[in-house]
Protein backbone atom coordinates (compact mmCIF):
# COMPACT_ATOMS: atom_id res chain seq x y z
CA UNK A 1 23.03 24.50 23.85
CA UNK A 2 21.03 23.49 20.63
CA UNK A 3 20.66 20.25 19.04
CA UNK A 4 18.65 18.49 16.72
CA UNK A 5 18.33 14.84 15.25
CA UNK A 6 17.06 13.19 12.23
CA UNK A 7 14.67 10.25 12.15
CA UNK A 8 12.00 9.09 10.01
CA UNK A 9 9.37 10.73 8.68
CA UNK A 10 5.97 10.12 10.81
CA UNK A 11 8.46 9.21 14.28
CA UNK A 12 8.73 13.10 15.30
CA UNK A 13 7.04 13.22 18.09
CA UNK A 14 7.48 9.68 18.79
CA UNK A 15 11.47 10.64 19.47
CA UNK A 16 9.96 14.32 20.63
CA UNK A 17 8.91 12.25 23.63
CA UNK A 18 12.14 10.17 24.06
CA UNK A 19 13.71 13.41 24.40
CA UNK A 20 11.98 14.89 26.84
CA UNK A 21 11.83 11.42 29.05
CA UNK A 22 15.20 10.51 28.99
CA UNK A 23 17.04 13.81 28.94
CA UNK A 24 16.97 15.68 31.91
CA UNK A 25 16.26 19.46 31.16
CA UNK A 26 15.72 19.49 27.23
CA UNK A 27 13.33 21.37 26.24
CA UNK A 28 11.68 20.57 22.50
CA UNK A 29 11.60 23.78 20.22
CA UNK A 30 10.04 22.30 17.28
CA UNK A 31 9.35 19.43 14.88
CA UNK A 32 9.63 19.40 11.58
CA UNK A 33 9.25 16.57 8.97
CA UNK A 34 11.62 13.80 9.74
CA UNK A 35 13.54 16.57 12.01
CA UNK A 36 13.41 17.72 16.31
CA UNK A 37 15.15 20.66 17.54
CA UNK A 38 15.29 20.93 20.97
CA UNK A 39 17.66 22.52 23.86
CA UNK A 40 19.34 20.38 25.86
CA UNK A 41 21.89 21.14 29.01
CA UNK A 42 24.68 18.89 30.24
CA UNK A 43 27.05 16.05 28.97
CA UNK A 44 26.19 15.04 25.05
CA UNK A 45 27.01 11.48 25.83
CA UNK A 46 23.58 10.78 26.15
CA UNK A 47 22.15 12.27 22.88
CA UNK A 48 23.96 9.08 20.93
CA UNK A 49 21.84 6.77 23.06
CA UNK A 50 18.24 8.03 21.79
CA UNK A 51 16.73 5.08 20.12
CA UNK A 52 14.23 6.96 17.91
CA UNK A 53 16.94 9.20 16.50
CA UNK A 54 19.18 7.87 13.56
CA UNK A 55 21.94 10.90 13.76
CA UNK A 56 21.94 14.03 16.12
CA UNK A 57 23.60 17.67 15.55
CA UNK A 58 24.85 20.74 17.46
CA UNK A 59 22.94 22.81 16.07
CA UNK A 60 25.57 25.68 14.13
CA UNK A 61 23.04 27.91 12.49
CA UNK A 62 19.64 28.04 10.79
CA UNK A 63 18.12 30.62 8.65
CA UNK A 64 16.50 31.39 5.79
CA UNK A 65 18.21 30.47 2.40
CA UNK A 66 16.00 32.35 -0.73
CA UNK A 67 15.36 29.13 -3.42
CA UNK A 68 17.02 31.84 -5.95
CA UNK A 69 21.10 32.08 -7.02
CA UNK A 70 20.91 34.86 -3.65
CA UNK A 71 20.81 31.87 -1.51
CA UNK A 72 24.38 31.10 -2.06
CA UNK A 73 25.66 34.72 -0.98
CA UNK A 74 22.88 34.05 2.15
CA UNK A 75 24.78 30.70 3.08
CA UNK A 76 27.60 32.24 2.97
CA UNK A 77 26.62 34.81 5.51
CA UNK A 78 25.22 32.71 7.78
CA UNK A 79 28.29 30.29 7.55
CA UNK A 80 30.50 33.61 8.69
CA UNK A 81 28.40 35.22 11.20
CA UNK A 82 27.11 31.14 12.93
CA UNK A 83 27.47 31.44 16.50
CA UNK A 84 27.11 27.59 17.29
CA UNK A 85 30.76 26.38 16.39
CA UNK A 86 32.68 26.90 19.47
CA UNK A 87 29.63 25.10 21.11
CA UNK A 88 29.27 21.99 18.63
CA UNK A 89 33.16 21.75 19.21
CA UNK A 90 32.77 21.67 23.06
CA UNK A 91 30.16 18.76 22.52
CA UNK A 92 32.47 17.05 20.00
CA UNK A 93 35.79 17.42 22.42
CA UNK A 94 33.58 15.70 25.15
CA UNK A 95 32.19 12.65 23.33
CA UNK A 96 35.84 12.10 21.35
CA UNK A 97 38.39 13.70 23.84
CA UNK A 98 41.49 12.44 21.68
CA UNK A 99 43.54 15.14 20.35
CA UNK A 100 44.16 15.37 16.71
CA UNK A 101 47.16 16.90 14.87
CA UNK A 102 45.08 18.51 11.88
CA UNK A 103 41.13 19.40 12.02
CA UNK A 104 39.72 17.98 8.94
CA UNK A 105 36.01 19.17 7.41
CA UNK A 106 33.44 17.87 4.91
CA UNK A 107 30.12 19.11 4.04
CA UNK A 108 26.94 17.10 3.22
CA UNK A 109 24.59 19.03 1.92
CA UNK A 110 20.60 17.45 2.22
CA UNK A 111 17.67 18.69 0.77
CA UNK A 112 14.43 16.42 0.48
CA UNK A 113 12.05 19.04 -0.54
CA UNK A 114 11.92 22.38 -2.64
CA UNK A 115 13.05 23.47 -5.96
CA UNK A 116 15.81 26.13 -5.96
CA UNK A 117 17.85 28.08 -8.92
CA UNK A 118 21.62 26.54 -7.61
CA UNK A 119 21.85 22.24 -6.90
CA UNK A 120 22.66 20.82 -3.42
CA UNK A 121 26.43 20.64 -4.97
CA UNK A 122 26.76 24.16 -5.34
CA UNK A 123 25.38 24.95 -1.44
CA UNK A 124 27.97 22.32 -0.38
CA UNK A 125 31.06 24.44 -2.32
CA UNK A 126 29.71 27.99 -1.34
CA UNK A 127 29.49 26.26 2.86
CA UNK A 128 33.02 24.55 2.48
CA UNK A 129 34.40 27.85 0.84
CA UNK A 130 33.45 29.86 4.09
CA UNK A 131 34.58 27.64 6.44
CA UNK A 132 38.08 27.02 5.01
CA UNK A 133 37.84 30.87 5.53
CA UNK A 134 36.66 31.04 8.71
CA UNK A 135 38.81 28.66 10.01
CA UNK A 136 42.06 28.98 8.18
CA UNK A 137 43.66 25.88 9.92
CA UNK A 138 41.06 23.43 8.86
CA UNK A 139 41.38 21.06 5.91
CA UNK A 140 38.62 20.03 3.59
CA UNK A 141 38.64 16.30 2.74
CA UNK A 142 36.53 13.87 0.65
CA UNK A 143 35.94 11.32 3.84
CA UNK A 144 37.32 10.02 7.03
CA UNK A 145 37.11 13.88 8.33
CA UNK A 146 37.19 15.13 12.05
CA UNK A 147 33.97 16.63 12.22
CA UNK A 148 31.43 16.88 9.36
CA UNK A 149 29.06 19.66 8.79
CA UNK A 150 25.62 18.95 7.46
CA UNK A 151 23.13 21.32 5.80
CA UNK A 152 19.65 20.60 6.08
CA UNK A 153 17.67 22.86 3.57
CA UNK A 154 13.91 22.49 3.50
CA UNK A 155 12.76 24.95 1.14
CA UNK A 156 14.01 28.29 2.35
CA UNK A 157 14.49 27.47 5.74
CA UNK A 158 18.31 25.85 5.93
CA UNK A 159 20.12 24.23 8.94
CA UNK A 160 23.45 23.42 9.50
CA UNK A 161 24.95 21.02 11.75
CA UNK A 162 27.84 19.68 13.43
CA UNK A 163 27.25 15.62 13.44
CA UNK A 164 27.90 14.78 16.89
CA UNK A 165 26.87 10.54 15.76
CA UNK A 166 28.17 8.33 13.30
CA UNK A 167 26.44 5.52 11.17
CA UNK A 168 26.75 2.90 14.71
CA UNK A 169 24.00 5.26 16.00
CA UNK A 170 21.41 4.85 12.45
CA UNK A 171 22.76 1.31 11.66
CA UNK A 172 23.35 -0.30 15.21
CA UNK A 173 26.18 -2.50 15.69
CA UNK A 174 24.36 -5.99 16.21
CA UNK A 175 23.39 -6.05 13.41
CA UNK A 176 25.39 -9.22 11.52
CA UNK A 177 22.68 -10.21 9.45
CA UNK A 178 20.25 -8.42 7.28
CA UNK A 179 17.42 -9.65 4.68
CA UNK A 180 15.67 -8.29 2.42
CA UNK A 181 13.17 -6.09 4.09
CA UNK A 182 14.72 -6.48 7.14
CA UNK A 183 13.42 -3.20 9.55
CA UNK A 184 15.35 0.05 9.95
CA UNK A 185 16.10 0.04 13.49
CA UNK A 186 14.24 3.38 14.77
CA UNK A 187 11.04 2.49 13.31
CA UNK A 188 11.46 -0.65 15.68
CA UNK A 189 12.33 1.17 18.39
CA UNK A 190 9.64 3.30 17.69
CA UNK A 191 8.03 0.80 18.07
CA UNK A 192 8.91 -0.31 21.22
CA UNK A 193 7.81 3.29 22.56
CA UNK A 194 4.66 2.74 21.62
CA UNK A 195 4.11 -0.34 23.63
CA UNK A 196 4.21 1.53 26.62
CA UNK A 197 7.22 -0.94 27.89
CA UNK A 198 7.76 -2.28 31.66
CA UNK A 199 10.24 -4.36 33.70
CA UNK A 200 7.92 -7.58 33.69
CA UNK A 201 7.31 -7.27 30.26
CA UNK A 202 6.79 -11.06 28.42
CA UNK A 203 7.39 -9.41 25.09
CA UNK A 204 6.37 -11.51 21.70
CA UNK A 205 6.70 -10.45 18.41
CA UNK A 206 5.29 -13.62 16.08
CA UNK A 207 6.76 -12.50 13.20
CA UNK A 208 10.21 -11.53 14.41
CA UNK A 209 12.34 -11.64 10.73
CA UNK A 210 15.71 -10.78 11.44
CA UNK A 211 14.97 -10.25 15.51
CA UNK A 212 15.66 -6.22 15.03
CA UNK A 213 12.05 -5.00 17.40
CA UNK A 214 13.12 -7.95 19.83
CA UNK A 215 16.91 -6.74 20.00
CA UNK A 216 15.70 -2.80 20.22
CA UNK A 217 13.33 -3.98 23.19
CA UNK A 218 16.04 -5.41 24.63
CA UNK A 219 18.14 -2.46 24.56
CA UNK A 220 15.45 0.04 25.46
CA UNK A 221 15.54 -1.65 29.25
CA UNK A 222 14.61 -4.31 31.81
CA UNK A 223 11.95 -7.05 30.54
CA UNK A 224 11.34 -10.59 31.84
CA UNK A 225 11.52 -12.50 28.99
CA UNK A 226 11.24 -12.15 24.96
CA UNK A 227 9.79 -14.58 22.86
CA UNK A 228 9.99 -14.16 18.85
CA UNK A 229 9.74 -16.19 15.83
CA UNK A 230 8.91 -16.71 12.30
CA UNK A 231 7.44 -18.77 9.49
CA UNK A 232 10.77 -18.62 7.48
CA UNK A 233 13.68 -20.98 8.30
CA UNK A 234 15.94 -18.27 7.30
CA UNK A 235 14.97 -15.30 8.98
CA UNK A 236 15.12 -17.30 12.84
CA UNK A 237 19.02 -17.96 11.83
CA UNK A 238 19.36 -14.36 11.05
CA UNK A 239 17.40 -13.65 14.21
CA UNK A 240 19.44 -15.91 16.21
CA UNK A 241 22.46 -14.58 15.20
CA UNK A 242 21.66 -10.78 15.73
CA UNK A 243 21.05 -11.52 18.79
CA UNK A 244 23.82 -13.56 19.62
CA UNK A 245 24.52 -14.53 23.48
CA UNK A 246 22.63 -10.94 24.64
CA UNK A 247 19.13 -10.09 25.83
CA UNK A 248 18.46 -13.30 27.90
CA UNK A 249 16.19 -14.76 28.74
CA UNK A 250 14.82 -14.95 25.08
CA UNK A 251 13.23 -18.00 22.89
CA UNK A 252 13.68 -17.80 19.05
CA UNK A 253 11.33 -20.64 17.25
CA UNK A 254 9.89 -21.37 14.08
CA UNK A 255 6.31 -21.10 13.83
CA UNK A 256 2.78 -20.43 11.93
CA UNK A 257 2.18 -16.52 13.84
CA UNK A 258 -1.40 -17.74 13.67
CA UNK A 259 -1.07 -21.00 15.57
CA UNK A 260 1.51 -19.70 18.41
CA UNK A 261 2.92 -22.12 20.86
CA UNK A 262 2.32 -19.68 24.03
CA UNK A 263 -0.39 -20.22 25.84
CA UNK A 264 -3.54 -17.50 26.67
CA UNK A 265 -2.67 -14.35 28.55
CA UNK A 266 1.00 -15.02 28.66
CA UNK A 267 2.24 -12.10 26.88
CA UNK A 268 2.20 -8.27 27.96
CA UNK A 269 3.21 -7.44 24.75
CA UNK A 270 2.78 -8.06 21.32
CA UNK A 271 4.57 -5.89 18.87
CA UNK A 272 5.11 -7.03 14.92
CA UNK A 273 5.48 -5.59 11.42
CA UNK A 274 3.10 -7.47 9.39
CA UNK A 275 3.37 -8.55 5.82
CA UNK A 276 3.18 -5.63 3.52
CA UNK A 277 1.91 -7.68 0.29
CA UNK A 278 4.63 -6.63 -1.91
CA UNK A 279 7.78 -7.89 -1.24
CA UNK A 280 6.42 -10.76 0.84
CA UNK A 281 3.08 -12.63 0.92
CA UNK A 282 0.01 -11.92 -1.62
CA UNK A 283 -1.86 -9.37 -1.22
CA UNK A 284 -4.99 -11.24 -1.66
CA UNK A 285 -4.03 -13.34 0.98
CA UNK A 286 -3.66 -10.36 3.73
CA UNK A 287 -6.92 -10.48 5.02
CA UNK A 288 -7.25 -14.09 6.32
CA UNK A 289 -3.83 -13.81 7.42
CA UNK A 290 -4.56 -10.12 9.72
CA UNK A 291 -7.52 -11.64 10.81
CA UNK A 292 -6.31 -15.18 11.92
CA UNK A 293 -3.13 -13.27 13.28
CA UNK A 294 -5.25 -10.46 15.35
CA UNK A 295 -7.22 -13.38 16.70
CA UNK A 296 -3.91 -15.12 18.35
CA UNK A 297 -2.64 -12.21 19.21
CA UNK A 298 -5.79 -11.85 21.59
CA UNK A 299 -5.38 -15.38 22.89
CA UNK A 300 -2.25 -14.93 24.09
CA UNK A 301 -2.14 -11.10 25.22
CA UNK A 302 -3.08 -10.72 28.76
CA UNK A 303 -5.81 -8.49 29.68
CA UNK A 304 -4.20 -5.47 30.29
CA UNK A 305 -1.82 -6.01 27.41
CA UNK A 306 -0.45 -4.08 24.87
CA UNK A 307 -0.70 -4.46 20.91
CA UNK A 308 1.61 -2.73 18.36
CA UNK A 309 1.12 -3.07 14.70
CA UNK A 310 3.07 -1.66 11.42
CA UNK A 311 1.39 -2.48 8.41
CA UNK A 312 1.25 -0.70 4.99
CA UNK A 313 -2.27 -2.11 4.55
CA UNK A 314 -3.72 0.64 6.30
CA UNK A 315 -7.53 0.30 5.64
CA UNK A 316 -7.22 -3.53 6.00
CA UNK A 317 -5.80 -3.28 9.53
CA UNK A 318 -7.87 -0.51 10.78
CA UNK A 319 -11.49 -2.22 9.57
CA UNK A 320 -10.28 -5.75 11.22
CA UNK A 321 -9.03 -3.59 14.21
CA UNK A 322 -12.51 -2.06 14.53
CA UNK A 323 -14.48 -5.32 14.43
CA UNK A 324 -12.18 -7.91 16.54
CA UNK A 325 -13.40 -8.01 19.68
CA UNK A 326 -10.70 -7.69 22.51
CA UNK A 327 -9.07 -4.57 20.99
CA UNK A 328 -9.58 -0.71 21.52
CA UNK A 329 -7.40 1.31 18.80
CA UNK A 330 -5.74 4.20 20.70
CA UNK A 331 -3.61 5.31 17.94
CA UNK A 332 -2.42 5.81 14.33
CA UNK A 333 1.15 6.78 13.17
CA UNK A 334 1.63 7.84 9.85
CA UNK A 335 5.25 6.56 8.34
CA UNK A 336 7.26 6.25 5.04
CA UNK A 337 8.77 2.97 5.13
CA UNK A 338 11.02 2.15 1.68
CA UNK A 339 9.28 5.20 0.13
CA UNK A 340 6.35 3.13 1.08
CA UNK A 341 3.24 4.55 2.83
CA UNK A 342 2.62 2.49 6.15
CA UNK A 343 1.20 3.27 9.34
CA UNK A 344 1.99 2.25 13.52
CA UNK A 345 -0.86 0.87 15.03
CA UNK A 346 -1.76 0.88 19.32
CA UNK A 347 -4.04 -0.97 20.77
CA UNK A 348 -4.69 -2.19 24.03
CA UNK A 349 -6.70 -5.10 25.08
CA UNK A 350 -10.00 -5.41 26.95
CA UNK A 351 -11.86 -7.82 28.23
């Protein structure tokens, strides 16, 4: 059976590697910008639980779509002669095993790069057209359908999908509260990943904002404690009510990140998204706020600890990384957060 799931751009094979831990037997085919394909046998159940992942597809068909008006009579081939229906439908039955009276359709239609002679509107029709022919029982709606198809079309090369998630699995459900700039919840989890987690984890983020990486470490397993916090009054009420009576034991506080009430070596793990400079803080400010930050960090990581950073103040972070003492840099993830270039950050500490 063939699958693949969306997820940010730069995370690939971040949830390439979620995959392949947590699923027994998948095999990853490929990666593609903001896209995994991979083969997976055995109950989909699992596939909604991928952190990294925002939605995840049977995978119908995929071919090769020409960017000229020929693509539409393509699609429509492709649509008619797609071998992965009765599959995707198997995989559908089993995660919502409730019978319906009428099998309802709509087609979303995505296409982030490439210029082509016939709009993303057109595609849709042309798809929709071939189904309702294909399946003459089916009903195309506007929303609230059974099953929705998406097509994924990347310059010539075109997937469609049957969506096997729904927005719980890109916009979680604990989350009650949101700011402005609050984190998208795979690039937390992401995150998370990265920071190599364990069962005795102490887990700290300083500057916690709404509590999303705190919540997603909670969800991605066992820990022994999280500890989080912020400088703003608001964003620990939003925390504190994300979280709301789950993930004990956890402490939410207010605080300066750079003068932490922990004391040295207590945390395994410190994982953060740092000011950007934009929408919060001043940018001329960033530096003697990274470097006071990376020295508490130090102070209160233990020695075998863990640091993970997202900043879009690449060059900044990386130079200070480089000359504070206590840190080796393992890694660098590209990302696009907001449209915004930014990058992930992995350190671990030394002695």
């Amino acid at each position: 059976m063939r699958y693949y799931c969306q997820t940010l751009p730069g995370l690939e094979k971040i949830t390439a590697g979620e995959i392949a831990t947590c699923l027994p037997h998948a095999v990853v085919e490929e990666t593609a910008p903001g896209v995994v394909y991979f083969t997976y046998q055995g109950h989909p159940g699992p596939l909604l639980h991928l952190g990294t992942a925002e939605d995840v597809f049977a995978l119908v068909a995929r071919g090769q779509l020409d960017r000229d008006r020929s693509g539409l009579q393509q699609a429509e081939t492709l649509v008619a002669n797609a071998e992965g229906f009765a599959g995707g439908l198997g995989a559908l039955r089993l995660l919502r095993p409730h019978k319906v009276r009428q099998v309802t359709f709509r087609v979303v239609v995505q296409r982030p790069t490439g210029q082509h002679e016939y709009v993303r509107q057109e595609l849709g029709r042309r798809v929709a057209q071939t189904v309702a022919r294909r399946f003459a029982r089916w009903r195309q709606v506007a929303e609230d359908s059974t099953l929705e198809l998406w097509v994924l079309q990347r310059g010539t090369d075109t997937s469609i999908g049957m969506r096997l998630s729904d927005r719980r699995m890109r916009h979680r459900s604990y989350r009650r509260v949101s700011l402005s700039g609050s984190l998208r919840p795979v690039l937390a989890r992401a995150m998370v990943w990265l920071s190599e987690p364990a069962p005795d984890d102490v887990f700290l983020d300083p500057m916690c904002g709404t509590g999303t990486i705190l919540i997603e470490r909670g969800e991605h397993g066992r820990y022994a404690y999280l500890v989080g916090g912020d400088i703003s009054a608001a964003a620990v009420a939003a925390a504190r009510a994300n979280v709301g009576p789950r993930y004990r034991p956890i402490a939410l506080l207010r605080w300066d990140a750079t003068r932490l009430p922990v004391r040295a070596g207590a945390a395994t793990r410190v994982v953060c998204n740092l000011p950007f400079g934009r929408q919060f803080g001043r940018a001329e400010k960033l530096p003697g706020l990274y470097r006071a930050f990376l020295a508490e960090a130090r102070r209160v990581l233990r020695d075998d600890g863990r640091l993970v950073l997202l900043s879009s103040q690449t060059r900044l972070l990386l130079a200070l990384l480089q000359r504070q003492e206590g840190f080796v840099l393992e890694r660098t993830h590209p990302v696009l957060v907001l449209g915004q270039r930014a990058s992930i950050f992995s350190a671990a500490a030394s002695g």
